[in-house]
N, C-alpha and C. Protein backbone atom coordinates (compact mmCIF):
# COMPACT_ATOMS: atom_id res chain seq x y z
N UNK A 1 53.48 274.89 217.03
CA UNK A 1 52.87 276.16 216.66
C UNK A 1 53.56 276.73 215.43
N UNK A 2 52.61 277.16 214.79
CA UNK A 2 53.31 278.14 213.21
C UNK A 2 53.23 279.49 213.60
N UNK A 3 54.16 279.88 213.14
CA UNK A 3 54.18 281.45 212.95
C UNK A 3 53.47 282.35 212.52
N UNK A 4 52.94 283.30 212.91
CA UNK A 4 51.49 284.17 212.26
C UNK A 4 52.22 285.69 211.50
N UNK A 5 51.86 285.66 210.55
CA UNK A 5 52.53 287.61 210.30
C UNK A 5 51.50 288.31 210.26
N UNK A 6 51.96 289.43 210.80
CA UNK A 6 51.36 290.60 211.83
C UNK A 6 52.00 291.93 211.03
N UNK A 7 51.42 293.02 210.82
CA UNK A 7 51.44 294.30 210.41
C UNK A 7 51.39 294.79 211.58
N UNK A 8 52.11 296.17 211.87
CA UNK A 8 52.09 296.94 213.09
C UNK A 8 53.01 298.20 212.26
N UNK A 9 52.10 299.56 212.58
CA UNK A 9 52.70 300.61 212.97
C UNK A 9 53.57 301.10 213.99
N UNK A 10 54.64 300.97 214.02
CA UNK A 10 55.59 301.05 215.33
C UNK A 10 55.95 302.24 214.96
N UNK A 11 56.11 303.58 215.59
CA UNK A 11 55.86 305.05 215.42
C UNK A 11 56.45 305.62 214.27
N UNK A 12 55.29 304.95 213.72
CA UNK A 12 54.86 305.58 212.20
C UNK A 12 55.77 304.42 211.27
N UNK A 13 56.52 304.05 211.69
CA UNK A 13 56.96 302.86 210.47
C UNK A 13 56.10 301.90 210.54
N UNK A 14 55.81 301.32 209.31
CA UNK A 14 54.85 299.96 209.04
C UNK A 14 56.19 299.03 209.02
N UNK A 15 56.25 298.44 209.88
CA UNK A 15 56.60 296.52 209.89
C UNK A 15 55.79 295.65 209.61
N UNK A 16 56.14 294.45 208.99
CA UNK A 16 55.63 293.14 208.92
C UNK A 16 56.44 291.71 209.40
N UNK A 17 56.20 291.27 210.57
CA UNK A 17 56.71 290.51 211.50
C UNK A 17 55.94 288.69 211.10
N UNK A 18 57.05 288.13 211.29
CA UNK A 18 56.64 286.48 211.56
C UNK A 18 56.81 286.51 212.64
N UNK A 19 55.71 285.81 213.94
CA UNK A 19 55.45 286.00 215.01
C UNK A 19 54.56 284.45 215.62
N UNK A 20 55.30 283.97 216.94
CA UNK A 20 54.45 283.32 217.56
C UNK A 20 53.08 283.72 217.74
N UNK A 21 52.31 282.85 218.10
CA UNK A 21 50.79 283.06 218.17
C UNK A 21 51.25 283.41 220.00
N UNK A 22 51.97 283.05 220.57
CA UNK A 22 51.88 283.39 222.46
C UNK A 22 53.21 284.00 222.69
N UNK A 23 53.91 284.88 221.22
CA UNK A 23 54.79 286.19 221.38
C UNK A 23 54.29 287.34 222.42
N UNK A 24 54.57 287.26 222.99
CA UNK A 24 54.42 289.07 223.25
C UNK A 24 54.25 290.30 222.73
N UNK A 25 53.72 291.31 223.01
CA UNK A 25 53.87 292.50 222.20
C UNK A 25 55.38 292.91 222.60
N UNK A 26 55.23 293.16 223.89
CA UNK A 26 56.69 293.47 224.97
C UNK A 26 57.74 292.92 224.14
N UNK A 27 58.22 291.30 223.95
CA UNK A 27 58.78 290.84 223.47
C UNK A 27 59.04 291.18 222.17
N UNK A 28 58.27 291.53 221.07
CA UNK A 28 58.40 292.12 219.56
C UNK A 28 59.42 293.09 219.63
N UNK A 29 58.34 294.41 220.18
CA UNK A 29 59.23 295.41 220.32
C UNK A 29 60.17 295.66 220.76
N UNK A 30 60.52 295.02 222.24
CA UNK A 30 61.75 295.06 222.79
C UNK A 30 63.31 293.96 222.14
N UNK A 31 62.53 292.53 221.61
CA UNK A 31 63.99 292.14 221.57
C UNK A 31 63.59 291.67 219.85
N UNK A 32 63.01 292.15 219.62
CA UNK A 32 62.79 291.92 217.72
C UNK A 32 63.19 293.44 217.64
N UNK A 33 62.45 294.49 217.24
CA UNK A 33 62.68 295.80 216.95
C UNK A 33 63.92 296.46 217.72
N UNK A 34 64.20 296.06 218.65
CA UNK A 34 65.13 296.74 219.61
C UNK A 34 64.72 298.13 219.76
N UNK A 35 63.18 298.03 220.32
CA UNK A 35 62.85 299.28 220.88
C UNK A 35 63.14 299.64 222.28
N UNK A 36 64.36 299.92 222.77
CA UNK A 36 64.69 299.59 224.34
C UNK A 36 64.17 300.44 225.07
N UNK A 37 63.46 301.72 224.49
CA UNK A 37 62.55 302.27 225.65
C UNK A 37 61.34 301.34 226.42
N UNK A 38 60.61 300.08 225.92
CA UNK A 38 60.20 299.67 226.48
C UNK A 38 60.65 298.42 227.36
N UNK A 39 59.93 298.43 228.61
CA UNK A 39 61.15 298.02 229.63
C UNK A 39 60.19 296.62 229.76
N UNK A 40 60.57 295.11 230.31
CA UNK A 40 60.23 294.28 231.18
C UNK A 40 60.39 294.32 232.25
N UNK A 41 59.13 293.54 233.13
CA UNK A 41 59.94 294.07 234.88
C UNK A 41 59.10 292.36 235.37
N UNK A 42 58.06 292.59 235.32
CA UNK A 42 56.95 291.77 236.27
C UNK A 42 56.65 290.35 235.46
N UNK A 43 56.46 291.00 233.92
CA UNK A 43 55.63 290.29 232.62
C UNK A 43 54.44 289.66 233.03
N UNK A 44 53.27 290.02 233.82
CA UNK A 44 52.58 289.45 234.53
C UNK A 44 51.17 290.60 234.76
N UNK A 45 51.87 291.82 234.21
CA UNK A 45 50.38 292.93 233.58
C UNK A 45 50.34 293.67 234.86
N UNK A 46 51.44 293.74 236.16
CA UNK A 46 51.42 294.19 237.48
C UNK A 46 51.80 295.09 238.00
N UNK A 47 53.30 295.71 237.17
CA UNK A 47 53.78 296.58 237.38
C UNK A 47 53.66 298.05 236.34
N UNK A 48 53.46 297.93 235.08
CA UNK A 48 53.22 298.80 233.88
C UNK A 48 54.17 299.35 233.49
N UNK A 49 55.52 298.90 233.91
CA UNK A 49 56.35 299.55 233.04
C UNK A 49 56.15 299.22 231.96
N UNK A 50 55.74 298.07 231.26
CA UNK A 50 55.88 297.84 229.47
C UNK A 50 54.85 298.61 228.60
N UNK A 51 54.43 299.94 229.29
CA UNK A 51 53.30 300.36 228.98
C UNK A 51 53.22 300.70 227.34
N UNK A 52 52.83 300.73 226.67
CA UNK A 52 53.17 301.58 225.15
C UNK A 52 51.39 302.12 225.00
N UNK A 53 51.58 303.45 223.76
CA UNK A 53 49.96 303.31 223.15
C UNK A 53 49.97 302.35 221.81
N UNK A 54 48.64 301.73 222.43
CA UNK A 54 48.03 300.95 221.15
C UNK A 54 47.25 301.66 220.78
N UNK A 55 47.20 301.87 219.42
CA UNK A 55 46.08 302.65 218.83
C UNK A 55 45.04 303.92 219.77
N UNK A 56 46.65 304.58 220.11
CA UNK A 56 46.53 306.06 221.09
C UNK A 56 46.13 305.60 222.35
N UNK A 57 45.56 304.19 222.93
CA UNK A 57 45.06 304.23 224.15
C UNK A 57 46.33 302.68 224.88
N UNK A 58 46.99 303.45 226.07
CA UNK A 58 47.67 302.40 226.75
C UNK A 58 47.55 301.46 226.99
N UNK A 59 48.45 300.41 227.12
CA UNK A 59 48.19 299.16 227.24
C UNK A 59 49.41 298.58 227.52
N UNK A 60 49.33 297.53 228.78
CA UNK A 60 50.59 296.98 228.83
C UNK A 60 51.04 295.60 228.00
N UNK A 61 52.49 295.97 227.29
CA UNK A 61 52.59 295.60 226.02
C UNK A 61 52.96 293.98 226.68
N UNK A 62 53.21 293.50 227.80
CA UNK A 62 53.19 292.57 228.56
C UNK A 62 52.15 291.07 228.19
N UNK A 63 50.96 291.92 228.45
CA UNK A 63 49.79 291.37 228.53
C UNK A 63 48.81 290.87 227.08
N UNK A 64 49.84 291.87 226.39
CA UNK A 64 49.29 291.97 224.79
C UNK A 64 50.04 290.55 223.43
N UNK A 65 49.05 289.61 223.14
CA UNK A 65 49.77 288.27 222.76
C UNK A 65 50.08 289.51 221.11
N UNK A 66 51.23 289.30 220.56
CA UNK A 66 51.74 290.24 219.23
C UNK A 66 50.62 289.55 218.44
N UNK A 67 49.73 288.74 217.92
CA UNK A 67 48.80 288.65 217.22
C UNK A 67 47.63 289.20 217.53
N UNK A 68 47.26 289.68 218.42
CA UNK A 68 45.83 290.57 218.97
C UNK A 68 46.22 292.30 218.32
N UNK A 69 47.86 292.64 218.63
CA UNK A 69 48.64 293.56 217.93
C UNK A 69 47.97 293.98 216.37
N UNK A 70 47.90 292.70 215.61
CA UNK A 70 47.97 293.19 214.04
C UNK A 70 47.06 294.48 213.84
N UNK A 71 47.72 295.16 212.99
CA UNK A 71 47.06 296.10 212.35
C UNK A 71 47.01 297.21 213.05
N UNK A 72 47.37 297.05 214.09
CA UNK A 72 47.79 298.34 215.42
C UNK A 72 48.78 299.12 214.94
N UNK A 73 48.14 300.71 215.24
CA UNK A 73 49.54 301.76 215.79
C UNK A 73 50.14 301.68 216.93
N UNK A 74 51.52 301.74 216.82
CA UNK A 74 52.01 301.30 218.59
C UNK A 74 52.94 302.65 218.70
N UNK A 75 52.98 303.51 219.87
CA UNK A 75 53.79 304.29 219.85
C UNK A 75 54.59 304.01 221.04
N UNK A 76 55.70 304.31 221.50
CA UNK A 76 56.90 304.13 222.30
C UNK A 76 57.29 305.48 222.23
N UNK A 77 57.89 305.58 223.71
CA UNK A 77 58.78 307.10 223.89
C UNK A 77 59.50 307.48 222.72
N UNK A 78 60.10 306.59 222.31
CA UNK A 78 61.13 306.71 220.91
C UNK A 78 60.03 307.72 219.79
N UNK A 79 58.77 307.24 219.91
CA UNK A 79 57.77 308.17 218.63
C UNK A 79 57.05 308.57 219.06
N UNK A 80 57.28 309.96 220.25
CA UNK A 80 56.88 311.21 220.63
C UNK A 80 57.77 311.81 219.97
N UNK A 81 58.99 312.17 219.97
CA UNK A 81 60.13 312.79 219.13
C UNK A 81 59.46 313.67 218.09
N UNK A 82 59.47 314.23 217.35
CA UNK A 82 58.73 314.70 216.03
C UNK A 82 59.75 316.13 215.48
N UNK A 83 60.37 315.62 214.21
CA UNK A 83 61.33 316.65 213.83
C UNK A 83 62.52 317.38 214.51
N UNK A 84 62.69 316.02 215.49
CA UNK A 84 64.12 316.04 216.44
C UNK A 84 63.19 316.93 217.49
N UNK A 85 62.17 317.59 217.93
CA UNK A 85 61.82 318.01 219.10
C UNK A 85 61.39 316.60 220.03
N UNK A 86 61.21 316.80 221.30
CA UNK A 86 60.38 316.28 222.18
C UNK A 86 59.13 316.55 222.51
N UNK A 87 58.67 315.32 223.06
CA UNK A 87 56.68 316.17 223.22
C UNK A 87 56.81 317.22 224.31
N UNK A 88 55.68 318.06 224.67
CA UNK A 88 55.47 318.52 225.47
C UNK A 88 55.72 317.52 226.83
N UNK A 89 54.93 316.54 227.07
CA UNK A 89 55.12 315.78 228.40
C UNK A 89 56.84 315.63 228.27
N UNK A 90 57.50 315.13 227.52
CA UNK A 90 58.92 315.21 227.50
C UNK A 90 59.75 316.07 227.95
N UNK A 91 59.59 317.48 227.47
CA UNK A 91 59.83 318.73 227.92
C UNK A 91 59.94 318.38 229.25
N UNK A 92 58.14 319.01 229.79
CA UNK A 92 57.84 318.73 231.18
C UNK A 92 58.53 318.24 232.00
N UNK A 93 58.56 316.60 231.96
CA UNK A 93 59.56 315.72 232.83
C UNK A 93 60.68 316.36 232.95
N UNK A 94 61.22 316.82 231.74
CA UNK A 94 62.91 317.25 232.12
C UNK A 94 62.91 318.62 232.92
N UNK A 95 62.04 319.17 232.86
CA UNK A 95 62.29 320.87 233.45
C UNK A 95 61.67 320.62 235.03
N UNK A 96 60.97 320.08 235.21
CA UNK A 96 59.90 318.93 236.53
C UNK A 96 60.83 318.28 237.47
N UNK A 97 61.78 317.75 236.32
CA UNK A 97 62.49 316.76 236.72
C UNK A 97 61.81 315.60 237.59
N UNK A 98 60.88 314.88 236.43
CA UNK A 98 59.68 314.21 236.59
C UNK A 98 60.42 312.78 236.36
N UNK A 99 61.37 312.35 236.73
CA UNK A 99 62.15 311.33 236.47
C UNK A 99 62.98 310.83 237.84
N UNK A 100 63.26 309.52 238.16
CA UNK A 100 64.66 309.57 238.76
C UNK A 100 65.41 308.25 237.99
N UNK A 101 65.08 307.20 238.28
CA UNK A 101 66.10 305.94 237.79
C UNK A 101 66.21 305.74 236.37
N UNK A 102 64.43 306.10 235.91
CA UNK A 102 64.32 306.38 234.54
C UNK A 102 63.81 305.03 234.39
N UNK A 103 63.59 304.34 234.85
CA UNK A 103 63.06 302.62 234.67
C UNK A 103 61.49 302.56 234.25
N UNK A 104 61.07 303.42 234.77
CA UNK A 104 59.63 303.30 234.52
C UNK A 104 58.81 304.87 233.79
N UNK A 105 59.84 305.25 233.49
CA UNK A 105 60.06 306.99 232.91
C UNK A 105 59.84 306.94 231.18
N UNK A 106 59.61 306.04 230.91
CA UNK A 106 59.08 305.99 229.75
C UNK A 106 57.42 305.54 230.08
N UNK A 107 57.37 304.65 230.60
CA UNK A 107 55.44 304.33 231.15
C UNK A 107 54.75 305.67 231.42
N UNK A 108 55.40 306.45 232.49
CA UNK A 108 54.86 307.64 232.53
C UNK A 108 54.77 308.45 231.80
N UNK A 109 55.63 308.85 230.72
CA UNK A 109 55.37 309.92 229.92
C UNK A 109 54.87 309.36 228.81
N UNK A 110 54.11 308.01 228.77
CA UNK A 110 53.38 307.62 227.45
C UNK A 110 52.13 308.06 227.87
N UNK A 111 52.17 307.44 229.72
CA UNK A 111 50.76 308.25 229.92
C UNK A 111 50.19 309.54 230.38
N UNK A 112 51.03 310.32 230.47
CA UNK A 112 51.24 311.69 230.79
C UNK A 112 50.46 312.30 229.29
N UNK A 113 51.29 311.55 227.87
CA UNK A 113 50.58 311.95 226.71
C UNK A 113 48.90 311.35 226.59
N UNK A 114 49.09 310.14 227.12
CA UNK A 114 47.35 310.05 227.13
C UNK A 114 46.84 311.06 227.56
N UNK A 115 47.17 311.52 228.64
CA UNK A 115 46.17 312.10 229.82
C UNK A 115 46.01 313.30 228.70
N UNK A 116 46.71 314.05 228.86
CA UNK A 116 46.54 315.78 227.74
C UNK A 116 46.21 315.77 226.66
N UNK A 117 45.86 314.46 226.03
CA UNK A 117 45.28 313.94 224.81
C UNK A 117 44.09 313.55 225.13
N UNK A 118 43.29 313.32 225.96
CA UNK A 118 42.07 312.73 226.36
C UNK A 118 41.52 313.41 227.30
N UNK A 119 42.23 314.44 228.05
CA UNK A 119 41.59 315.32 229.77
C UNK A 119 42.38 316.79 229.40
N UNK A 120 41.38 317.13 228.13
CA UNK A 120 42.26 318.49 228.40
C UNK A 120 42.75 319.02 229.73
N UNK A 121 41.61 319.19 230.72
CA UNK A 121 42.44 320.03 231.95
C UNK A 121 42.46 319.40 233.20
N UNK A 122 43.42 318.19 233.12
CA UNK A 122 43.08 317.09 234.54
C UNK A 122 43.71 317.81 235.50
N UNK A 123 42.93 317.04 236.49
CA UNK A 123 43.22 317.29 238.31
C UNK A 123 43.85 316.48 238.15
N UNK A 124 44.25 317.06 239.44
CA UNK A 124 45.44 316.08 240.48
C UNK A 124 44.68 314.72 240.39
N UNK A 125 43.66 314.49 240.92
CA UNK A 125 43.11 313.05 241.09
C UNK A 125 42.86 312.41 239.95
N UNK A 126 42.94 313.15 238.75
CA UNK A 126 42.50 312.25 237.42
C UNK A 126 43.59 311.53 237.09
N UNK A 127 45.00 312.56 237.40
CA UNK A 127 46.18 312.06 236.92
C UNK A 127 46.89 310.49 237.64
N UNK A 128 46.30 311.10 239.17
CA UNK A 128 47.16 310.06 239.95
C UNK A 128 46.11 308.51 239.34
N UNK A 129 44.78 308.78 239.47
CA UNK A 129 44.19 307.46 238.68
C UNK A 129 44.71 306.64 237.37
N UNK A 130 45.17 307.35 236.70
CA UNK A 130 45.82 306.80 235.75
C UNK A 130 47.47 306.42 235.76
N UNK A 131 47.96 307.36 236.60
CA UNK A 131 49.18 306.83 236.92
C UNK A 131 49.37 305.73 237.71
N UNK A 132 48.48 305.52 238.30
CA UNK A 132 48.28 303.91 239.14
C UNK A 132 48.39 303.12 238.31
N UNK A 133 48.79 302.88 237.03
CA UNK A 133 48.59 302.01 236.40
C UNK A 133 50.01 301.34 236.74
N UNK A 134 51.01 302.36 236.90
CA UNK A 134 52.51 302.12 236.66
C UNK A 134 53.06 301.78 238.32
N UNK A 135 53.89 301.43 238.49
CA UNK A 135 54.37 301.03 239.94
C UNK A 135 56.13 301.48 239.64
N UNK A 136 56.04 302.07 240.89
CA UNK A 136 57.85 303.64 240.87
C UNK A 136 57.87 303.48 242.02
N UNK A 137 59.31 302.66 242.61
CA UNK A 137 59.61 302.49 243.88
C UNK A 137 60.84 303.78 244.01
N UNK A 138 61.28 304.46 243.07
CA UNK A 138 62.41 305.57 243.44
C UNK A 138 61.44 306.95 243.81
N UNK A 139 60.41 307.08 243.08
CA UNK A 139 60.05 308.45 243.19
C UNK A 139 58.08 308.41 243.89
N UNK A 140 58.33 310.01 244.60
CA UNK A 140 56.93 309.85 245.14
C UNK A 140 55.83 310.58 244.25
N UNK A 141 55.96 310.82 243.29
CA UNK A 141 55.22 310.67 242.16
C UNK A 141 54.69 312.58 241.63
N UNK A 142 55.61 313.13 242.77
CA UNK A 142 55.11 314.26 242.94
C UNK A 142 55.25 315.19 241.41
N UNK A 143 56.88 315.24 241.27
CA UNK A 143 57.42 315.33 239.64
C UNK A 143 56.96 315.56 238.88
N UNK A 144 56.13 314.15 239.23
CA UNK A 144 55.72 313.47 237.51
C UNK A 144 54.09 314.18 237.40
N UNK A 145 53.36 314.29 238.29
CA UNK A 145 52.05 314.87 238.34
C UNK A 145 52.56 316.19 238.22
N UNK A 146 53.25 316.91 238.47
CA UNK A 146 53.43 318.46 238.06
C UNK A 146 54.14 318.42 236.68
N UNK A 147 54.92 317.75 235.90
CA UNK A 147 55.23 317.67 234.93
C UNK A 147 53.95 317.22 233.85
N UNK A 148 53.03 316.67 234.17
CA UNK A 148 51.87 316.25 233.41
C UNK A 148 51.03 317.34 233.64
N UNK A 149 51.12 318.10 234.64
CA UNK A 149 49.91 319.20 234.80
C UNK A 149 50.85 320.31 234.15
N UNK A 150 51.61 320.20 233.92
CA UNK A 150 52.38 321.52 233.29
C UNK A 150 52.51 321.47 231.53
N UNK A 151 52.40 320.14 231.12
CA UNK A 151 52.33 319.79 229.70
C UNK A 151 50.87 319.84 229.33
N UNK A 152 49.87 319.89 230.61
CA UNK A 152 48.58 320.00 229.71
C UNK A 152 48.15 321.47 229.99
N UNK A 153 48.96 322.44 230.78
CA UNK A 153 48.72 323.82 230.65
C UNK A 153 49.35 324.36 229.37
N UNK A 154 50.84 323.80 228.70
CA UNK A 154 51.24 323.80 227.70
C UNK A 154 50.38 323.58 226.25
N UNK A 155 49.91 322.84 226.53
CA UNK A 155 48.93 322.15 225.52
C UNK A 155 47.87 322.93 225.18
N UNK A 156 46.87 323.84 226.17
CA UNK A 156 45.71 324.47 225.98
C UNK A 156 46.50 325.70 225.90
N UNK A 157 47.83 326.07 226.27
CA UNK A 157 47.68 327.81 225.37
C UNK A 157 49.02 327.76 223.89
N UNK A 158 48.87 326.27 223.56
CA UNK A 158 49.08 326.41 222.32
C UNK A 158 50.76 325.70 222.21
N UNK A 159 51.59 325.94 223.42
CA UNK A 159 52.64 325.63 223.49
C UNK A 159 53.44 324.20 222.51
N UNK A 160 54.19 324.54 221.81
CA UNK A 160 54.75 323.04 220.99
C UNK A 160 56.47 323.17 221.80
């Protein structure tokens, strides 16, 4: 196999990568970029910790071969940050205390930002549907759904 190069927005920096054709996305970012917020667990598309946004909509970076990647925005916990603040869902988690081991605490608050980006005013049941994506054997998920419902009350009265 030859190497393919791939363009990717990785939060907000443009890279250009030489890349296996059956690389990983997971793999890029995590042990090329040394983006260590994103985690391996399963590599098998089962558990969602490797969650990142692709081009604003989640995806586990697991499942994603880094050549299907090209030309993608990819964001990682690392690029919510913005002018040394944290996002709102960031906030949230910490005041929520929407966290415990922290292993899979980046998956959630990538999709915590989907959700208030796509459902201005989700229910309880919209949230937990999408949080199914991720699998959290420390916490009962309670946290993290009040920390996401509290970042998208943040969100509609303007809060940064």
């Amino acid at each position: 196999m030859k190497p393919v190069r791939i363009t990717l927005t990785v939060n907000g920096i443009k890279r250009e990568l030489d890349v296996m054709p059956n690389e990983s996305l997971l793999h890029v970012l995590r042990d090329r970029l040394h983006i260590i917020s994103v985690k391996g667990n399963c590599f098998r598309g089962e558990c969602g910790i490797c969650t990142v946004l692709m081009n604003g909509r989640p995806v586990k970076s697991c499942q994603v071969l880094a050549p299907e990647a090209d030309g993608s925005e990819i964001v990682t916990l690392e690029g919510l940050v913005k002018n040394g603040e944290p996002s709102l869902v960031q906030k949230a988690f910490l005041e929520e205390f929407g966290y415990q081991c922290g292993f899979c605490t980046s998956a959630f608050v990538l999709l915590g930002e989907w959700i208030i980006n796509n459902i201005p005013n989700p229910t309880e049941e919209q949230i937990k549907e999408v949080l199914n994506a991720v699998v959290c054997r420390c916490t009962g998920y309670q946290q993290i759904i009040k920390a996401i419902m509290k970042a998208a009350q943040w969100k509609r009265e303007g809060k940064s």
